[in-house]
N, C-alpha and C. Protein backbone atom coordinates (compact mmCIF):
# COMPACT_ATOMS: atom_id res chain seq x y z
N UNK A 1 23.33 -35.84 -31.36
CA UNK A 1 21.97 -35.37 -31.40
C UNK A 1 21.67 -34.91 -32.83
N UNK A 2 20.61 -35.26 -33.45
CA UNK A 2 19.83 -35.12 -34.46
C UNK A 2 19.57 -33.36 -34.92
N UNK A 3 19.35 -33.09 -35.80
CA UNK A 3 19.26 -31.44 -36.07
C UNK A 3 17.57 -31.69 -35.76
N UNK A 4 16.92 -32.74 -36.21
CA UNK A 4 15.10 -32.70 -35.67
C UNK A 4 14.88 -32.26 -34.10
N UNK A 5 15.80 -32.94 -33.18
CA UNK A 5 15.67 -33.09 -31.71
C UNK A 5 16.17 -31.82 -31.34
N UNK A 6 17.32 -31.28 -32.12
CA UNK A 6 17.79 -29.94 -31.60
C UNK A 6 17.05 -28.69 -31.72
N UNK A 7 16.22 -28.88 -32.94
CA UNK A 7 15.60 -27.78 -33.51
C UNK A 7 14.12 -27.65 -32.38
N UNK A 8 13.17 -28.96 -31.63
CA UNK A 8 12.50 -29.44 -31.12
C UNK A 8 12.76 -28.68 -29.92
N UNK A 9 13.69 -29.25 -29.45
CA UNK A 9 14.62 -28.27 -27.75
C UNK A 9 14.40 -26.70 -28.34
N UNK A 10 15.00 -26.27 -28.86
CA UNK A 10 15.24 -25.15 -29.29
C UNK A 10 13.58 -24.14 -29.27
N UNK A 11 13.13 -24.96 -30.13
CA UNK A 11 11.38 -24.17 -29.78
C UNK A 11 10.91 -24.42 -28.42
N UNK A 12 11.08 -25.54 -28.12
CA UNK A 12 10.13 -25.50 -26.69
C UNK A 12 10.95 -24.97 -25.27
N UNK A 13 12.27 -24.68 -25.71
CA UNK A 13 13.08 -23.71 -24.71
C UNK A 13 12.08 -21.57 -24.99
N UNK A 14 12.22 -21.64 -26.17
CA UNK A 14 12.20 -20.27 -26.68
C UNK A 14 10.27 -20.26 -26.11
N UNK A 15 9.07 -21.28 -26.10
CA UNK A 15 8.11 -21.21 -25.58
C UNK A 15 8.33 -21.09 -23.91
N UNK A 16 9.06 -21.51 -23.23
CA UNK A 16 9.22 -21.42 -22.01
C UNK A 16 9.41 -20.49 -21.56
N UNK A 17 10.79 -19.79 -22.22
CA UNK A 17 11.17 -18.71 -21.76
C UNK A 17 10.16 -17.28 -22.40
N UNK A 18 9.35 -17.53 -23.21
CA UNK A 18 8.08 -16.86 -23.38
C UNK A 18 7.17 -16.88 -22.50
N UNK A 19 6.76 -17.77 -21.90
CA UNK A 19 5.97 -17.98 -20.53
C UNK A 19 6.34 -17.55 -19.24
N UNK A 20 7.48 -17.63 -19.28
CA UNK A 20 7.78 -17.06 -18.14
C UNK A 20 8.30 -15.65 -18.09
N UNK A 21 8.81 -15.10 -19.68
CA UNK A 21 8.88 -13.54 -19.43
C UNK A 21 6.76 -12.99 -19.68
N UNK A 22 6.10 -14.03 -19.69
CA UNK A 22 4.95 -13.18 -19.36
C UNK A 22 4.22 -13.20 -18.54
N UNK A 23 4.50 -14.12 -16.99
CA UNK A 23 4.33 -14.47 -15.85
C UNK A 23 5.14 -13.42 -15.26
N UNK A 24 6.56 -13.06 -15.16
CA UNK A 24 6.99 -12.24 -14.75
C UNK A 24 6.56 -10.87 -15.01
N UNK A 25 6.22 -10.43 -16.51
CA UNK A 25 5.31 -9.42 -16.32
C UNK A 25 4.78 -8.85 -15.41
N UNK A 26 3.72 -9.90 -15.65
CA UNK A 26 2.19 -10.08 -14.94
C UNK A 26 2.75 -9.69 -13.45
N UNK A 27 3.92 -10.57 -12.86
CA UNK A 27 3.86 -10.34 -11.08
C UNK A 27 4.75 -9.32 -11.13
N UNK A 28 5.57 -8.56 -11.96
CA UNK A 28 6.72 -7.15 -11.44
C UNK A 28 5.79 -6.33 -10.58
N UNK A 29 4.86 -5.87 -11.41
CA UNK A 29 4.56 -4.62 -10.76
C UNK A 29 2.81 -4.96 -9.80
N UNK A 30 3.18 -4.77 -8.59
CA UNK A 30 2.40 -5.00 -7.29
C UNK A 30 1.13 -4.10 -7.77
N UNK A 31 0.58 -4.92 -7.27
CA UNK A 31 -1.41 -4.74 -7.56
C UNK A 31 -1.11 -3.44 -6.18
N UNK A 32 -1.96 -2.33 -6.74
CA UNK A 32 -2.41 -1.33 -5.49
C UNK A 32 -2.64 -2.09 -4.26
N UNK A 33 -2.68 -2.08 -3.09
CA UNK A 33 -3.09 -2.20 -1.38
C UNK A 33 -4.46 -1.96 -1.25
N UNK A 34 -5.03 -2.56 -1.10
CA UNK A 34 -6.73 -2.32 -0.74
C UNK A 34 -7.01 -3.26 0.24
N UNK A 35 -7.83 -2.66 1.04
CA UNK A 35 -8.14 -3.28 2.20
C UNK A 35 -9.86 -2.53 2.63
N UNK A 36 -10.28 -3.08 3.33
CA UNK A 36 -12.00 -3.43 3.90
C UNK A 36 -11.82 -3.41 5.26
N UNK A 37 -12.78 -2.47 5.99
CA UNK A 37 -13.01 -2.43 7.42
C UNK A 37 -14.54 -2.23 8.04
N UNK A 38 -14.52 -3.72 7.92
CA UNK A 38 -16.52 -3.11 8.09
C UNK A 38 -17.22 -2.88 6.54
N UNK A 39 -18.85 -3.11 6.91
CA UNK A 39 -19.47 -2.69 5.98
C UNK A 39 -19.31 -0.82 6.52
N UNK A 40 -19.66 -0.53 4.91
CA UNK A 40 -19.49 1.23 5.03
C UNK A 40 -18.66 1.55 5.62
N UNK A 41 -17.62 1.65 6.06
CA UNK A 41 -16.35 2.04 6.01
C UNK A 41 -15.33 2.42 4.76
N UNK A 42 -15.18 3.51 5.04
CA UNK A 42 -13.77 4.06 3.88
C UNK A 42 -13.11 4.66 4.35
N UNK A 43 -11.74 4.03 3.98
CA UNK A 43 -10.25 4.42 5.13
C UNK A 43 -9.55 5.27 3.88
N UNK A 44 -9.03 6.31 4.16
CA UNK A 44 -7.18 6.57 3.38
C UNK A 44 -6.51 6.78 4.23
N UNK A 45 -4.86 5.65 3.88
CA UNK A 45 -3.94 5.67 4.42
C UNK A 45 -2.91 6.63 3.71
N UNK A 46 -1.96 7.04 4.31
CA UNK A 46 -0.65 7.98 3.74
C UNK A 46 -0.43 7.88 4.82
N UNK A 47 1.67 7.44 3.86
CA UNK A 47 2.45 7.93 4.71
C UNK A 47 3.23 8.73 4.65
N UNK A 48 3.63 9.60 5.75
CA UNK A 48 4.83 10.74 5.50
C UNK A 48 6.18 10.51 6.85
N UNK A 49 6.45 11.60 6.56
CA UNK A 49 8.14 11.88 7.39
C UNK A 49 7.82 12.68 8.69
N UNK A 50 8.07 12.61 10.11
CA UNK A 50 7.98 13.54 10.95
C UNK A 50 8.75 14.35 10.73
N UNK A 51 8.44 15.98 11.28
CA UNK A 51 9.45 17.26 11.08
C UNK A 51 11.05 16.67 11.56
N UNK A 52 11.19 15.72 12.52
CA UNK A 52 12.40 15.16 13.19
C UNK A 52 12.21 13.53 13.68
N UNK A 53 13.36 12.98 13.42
CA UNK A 53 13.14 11.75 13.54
C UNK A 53 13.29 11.11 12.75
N UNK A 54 13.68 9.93 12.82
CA UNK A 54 14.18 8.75 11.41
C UNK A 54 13.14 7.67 11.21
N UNK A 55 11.79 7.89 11.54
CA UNK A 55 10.73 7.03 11.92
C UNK A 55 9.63 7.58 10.63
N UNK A 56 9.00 6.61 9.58
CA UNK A 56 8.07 7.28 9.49
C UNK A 56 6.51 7.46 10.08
N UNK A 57 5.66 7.87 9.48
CA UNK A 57 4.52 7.71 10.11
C UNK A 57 3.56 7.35 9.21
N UNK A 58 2.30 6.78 9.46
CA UNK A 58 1.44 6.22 9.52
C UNK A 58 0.07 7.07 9.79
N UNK A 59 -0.57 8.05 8.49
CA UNK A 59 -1.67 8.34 8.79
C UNK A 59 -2.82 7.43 8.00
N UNK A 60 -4.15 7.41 9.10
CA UNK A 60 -5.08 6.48 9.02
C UNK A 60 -6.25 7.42 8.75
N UNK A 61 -7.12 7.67 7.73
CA UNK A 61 -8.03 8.79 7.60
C UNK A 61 -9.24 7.94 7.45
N UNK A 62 -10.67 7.98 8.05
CA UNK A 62 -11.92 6.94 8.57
C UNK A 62 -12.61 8.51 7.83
N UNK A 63 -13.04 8.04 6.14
CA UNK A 63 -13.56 9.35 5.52
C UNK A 63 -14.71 9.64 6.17
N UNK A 64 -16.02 9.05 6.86
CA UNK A 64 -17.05 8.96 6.78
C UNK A 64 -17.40 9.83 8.18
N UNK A 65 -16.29 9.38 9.25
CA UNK A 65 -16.76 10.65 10.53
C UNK A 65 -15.58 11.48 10.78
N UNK A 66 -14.42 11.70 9.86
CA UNK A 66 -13.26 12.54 9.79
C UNK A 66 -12.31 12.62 10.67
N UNK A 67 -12.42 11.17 11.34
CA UNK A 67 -11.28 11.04 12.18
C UNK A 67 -10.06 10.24 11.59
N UNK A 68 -8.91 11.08 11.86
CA UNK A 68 -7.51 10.88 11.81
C UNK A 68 -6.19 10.31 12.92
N UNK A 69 -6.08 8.94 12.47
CA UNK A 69 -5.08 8.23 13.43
C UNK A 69 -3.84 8.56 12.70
N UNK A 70 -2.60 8.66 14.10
CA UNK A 70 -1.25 8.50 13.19
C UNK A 70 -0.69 7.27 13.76
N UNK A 71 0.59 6.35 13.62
CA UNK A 71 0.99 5.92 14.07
C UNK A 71 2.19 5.90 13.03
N UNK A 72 3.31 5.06 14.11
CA UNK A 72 4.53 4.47 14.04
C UNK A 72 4.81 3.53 13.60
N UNK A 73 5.73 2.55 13.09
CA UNK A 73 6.25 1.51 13.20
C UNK A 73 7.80 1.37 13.58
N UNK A 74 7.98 0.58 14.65
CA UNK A 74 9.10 0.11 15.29
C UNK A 74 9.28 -1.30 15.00
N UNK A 75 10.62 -0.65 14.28
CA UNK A 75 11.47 -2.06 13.47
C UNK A 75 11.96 -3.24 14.47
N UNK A 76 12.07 -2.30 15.44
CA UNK A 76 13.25 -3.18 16.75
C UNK A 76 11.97 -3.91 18.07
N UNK A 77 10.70 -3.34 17.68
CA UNK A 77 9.75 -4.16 18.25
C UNK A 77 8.79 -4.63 17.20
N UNK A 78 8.98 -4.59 16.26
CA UNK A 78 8.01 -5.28 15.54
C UNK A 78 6.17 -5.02 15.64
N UNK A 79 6.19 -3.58 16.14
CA UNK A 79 4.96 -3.45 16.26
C UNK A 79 4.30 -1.88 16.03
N UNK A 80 2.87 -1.55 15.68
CA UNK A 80 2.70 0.09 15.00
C UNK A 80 2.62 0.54 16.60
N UNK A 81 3.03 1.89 16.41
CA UNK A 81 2.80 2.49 18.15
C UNK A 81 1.80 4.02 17.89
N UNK A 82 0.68 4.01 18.58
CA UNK A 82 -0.17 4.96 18.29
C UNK A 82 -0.03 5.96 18.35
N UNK A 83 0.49 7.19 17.63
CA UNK A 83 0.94 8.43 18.25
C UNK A 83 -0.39 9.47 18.65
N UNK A 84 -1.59 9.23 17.58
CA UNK A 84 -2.90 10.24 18.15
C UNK A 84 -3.73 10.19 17.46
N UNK A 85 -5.14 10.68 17.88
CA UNK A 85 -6.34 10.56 17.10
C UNK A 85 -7.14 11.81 17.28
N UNK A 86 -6.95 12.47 16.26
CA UNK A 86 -7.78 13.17 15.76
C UNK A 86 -9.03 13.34 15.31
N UNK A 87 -9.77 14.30 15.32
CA UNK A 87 -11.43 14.63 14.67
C UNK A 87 -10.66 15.48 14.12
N UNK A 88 -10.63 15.51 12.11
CA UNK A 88 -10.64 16.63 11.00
C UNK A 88 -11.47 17.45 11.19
N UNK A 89 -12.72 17.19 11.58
CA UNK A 89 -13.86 18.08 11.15
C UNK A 89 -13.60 19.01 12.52
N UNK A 90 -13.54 18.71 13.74
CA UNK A 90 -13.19 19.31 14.86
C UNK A 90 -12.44 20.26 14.77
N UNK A 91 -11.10 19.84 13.74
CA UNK A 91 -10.03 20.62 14.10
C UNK A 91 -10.21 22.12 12.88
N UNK A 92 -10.76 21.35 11.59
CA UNK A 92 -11.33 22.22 10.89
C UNK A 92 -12.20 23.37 10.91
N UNK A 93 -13.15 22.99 12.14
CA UNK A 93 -14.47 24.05 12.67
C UNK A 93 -13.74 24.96 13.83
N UNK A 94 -12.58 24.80 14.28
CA UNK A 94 -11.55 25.29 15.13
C UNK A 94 -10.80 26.48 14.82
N UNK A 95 -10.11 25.77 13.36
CA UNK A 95 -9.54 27.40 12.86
C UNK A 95 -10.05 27.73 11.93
N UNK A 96 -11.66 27.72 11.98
CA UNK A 96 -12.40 28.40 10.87
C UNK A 96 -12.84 27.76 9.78
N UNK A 97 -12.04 26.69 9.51
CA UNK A 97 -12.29 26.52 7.97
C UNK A 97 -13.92 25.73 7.59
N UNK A 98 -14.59 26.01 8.36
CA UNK A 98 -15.91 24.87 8.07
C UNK A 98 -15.93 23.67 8.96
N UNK A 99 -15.49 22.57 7.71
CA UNK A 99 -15.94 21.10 8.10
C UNK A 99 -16.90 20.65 8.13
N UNK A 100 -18.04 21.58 7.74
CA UNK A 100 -19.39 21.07 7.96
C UNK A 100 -19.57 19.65 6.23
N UNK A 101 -20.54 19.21 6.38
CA UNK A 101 -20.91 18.82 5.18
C UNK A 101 -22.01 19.11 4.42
């Protein structure tokens, strides 16, 4: 092989592997989770740890009438399991704190 042909390989290896460390970039780090439910709808999700249990949970917050879902996910059924649904504002006007808007 020729030092022209080698030198040729040599750049268009070093462009490749430029392209693809800036494709990889680009896909490492995961775009935020956003999701749409309905017009006018605005959800926040969080998740946390129950006080006991090796399960986490799944809170679902619907900002607009202050109701709060939790749920589960079960690995061994493959499916979310509803644990409860809450009114914030309910529970808020309950022990005092307001809730009004």
């Amino acid at each position: 092989m020729n030092a022209r042909v080698l030198s040729v390989l040599v750049v268009v290896n070093a462009m490749l592997l430029a392209a693809l460390t800036l494709v990889w970039h680009d896909t490492a780090t995961p775009a935020p989770a956003e999701a749409q439910f309905g017009a006018g709808a605005n959800f926040t999700m969080v998740s946390g740890a129950p006080r006991a249990g090796d399960r986490d949970i799944i809170y679902v917050i619907e900002l607009q009438s202050g109701r709060l879902a939790a749920f589960t996910f079960s690995a061994a059924g493959r499916r979310f399991n509803q644990i409860d649904v809450r009114s914030l504002q309910d529970d808020l006007q309950r022990a005092g704190g307001g809730g009004g808007r």
